[in-house]
Structures are given as C-alpha cells and as structure tokens.
C-alpha atoms as a PDB file:
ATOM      1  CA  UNK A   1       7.439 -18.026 175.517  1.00  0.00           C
ATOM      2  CA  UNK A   2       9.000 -19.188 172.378  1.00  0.00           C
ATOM      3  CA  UNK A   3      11.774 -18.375 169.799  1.00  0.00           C
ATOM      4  CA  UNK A   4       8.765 -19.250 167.371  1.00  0.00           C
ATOM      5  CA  UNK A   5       5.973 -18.015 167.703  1.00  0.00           C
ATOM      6  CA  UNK A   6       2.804 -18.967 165.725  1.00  0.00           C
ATOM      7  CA  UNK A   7       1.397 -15.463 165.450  1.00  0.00           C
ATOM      8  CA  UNK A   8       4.460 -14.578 163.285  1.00  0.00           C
ATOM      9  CA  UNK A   9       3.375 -17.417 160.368  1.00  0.00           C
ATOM     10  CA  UNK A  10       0.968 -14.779 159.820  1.00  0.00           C
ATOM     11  CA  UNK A  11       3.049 -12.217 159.117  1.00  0.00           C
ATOM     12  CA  UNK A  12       5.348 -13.506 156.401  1.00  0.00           C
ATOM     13  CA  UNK A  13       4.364 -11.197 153.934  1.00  0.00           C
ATOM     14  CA  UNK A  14       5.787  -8.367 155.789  1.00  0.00           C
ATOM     15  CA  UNK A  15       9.425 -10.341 153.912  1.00  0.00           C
ATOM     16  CA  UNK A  16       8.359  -7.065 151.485  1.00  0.00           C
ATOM     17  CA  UNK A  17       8.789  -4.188 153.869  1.00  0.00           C
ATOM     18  CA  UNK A  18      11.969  -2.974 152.202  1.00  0.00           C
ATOM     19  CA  UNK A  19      12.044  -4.727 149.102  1.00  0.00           C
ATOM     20  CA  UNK A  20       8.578  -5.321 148.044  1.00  0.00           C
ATOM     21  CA  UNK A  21       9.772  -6.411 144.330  1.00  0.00           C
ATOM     22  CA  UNK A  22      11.636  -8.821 145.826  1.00  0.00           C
ATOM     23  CA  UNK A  23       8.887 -10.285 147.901  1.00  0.00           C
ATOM     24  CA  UNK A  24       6.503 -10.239 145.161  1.00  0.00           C
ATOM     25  CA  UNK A  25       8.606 -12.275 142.739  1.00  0.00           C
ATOM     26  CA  UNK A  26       9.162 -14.398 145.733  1.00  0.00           C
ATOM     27  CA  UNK A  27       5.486 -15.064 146.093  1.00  0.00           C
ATOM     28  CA  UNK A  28       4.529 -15.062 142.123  1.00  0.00           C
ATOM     29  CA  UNK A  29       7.351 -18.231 142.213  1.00  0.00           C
ATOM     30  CA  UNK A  30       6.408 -19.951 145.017  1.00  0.00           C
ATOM     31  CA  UNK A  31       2.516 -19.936 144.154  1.00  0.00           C
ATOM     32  CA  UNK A  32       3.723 -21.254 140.836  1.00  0.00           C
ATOM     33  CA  UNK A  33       5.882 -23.951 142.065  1.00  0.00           C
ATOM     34  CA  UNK A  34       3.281 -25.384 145.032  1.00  0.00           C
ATOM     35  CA  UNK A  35       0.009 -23.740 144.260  1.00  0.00           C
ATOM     36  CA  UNK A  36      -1.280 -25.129 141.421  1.00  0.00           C
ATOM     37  CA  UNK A  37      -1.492 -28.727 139.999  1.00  0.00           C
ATOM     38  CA  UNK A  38       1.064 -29.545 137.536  1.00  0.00           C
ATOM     39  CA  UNK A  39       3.468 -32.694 136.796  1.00  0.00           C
ATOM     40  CA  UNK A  40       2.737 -33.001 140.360  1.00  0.00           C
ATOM     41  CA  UNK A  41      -0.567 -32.814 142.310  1.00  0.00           C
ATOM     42  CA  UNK A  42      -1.153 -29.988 144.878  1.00  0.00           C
ATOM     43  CA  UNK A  43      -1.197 -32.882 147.486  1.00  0.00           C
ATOM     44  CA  UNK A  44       2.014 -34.757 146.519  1.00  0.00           C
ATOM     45  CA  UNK A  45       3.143 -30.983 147.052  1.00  0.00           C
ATOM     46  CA  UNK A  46       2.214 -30.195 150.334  1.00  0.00           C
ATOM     47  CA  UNK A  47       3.577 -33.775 151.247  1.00  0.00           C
ATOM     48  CA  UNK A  48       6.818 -32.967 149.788  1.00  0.00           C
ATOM     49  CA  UNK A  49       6.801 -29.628 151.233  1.00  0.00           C
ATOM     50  CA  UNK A  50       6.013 -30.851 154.714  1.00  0.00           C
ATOM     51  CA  UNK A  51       8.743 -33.329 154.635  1.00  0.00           C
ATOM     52  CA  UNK A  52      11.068 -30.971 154.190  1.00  0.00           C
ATOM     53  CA  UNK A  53       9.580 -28.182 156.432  1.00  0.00           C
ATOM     54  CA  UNK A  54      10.538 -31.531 159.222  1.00  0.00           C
ATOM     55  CA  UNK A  55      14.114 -32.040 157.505  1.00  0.00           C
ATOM     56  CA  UNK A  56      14.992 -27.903 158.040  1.00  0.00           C
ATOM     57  CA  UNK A  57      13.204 -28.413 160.793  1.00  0.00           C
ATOM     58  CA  UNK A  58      10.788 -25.005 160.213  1.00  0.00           C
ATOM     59  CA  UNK A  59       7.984 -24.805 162.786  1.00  0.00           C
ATOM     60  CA  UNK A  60       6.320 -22.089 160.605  1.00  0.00           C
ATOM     61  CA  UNK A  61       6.629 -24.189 157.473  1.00  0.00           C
ATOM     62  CA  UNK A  62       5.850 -28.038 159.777  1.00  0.00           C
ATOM     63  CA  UNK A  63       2.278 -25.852 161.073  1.00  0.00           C
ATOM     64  CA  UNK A  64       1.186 -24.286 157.289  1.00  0.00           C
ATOM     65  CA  UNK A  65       2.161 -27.413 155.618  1.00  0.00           C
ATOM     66  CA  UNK A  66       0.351 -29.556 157.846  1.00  0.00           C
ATOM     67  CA  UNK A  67      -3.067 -27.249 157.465  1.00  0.00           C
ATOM     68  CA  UNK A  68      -2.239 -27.493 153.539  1.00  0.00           C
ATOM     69  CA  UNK A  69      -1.792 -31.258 153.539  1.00  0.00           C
ATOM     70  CA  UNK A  70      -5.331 -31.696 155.160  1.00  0.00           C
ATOM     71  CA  UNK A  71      -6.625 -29.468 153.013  1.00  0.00           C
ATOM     72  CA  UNK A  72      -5.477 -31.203 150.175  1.00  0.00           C
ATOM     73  CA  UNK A  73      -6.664 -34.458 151.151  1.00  0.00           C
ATOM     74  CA  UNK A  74      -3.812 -36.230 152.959  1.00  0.00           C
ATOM     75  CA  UNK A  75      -4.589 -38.234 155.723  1.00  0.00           C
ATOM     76  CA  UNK A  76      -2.164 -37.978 158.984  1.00  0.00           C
ATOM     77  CA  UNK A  77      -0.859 -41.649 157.941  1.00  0.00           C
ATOM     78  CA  UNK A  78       0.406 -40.439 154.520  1.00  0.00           C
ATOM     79  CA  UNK A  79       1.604 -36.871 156.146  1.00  0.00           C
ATOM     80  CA  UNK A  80       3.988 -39.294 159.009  1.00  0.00           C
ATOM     81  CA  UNK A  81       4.725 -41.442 156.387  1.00  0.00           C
ATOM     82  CA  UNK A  82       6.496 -38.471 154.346  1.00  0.00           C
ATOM     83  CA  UNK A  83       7.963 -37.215 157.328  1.00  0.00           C
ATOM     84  CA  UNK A  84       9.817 -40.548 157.962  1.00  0.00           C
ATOM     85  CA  UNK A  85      11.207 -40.627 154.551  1.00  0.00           C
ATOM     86  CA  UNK A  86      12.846 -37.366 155.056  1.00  0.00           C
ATOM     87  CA  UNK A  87      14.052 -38.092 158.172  1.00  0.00           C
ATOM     88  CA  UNK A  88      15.275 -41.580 156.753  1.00  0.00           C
ATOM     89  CA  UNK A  89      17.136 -39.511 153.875  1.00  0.00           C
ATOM     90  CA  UNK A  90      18.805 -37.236 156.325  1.00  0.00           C
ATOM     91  CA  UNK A  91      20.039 -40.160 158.281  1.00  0.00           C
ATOM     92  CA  UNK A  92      21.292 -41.683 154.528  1.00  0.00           C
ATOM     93  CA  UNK A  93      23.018 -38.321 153.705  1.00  0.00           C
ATOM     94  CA  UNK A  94      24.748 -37.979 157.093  1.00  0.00           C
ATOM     95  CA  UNK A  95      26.028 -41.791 157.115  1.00  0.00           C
ATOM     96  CA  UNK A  96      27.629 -41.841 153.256  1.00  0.00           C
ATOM     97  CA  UNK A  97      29.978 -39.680 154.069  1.00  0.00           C
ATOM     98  CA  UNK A  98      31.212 -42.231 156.022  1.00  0.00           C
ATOM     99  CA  UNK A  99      32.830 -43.222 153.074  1.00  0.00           C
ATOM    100  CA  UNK A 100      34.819 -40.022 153.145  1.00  0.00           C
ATOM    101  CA  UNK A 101      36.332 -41.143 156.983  1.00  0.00           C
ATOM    102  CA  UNK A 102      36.846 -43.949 155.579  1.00  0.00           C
ATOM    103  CA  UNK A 103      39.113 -42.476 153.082  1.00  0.00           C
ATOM    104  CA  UNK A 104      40.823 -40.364 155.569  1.00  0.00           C
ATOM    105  CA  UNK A 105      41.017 -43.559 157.739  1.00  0.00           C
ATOM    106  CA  UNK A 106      43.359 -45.132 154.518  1.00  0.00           C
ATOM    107  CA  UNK A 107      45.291 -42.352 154.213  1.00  0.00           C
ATOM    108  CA  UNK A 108      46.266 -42.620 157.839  1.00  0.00           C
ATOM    109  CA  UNK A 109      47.037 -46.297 157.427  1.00  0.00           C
ATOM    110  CA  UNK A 110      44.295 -46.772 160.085  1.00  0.00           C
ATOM    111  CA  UNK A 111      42.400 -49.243 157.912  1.00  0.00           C
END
C-alpha cells in the first residue's frame, strides 16, 4: 500500500466538496492555461507541465502528465529530455546559493 494511490487521480474533482466555486474557478483557469493551444502548443504544455510534476515531485501530476504528453504527441525521448532539464534547474537553484555561504563564509573571515 501506498501514501499515493492512483485511484485517487481520479477523484480530484471532489477539491469542490465544500467550496465548489472555488473548485470551479480552479478548473475554468487551469483548462485555460494548459488546455488549449495558445502562445504555446498543448504539447510544449504537457512537457512543461510534466517537468515540473518531476521537480514537486507529484505522482498524481508525473502519471496524468505523462498520459497527456503521449496524447499530445511527445515521444518518451522528448518527455526524459524535459524531465532532465528540470531536474538540471533544481540542481542550478540549489547550488547558487552557494554564493550566499559564500558570503557568510566572508563575513566570518573564513575566506
């Protein structure tokens, strides 16, 4: 058994039981935002959304964005190729702030 489990992907529109405005502007923003072609293609979308769905690390997001890529027309090389850069930007995020040790390091007289 699981924390996650993939039945419950299902159920995300139940994020309404109690506020059911809420949930609907929710849903009226996110359709607009990935569900449609715009500036960006429904594709480069679902590319960008699966990247990050690996970066927050989401399994519900990493299992719909990976149907939604496919059905899009990515291939699994451009899908792992978008997960790497997201990974490679987490990894650039986490070591600039070296900078800011660094800083502290100076202000110590330790460098």
């Amino acid at each position: 058994m699981s924390y996650y489990e993939e039945k419950d992907l299902a159920r995300f529109g139940e994020i309404g039981a109690f506020r059911q405005d809420l949930a609907d502007k929710f849903f009226d923003y996110y359709t607009a935002a990935t569900g449609t072609d715009g500036a960006l293609s429904k594709r480069e979308k679902a590319l960008i959304a699966l990247a990050l769905a690996h970066a927050k690390q989401c399994p519900y997001c990493i299992d719909a964005y990976t149907t939604q890529c496919l059905e899009a027309g990515a291939d699994p090389e451009q899908m792992t190729e978008a997960m790497h850069v997201a990974a490679a930007m987490e990894a650039g995020m986490a070591l600039v702030h070296g900078v800011q040790m660094h800083n502290a390091l100076k202000k110590q007289g330790a460098m």
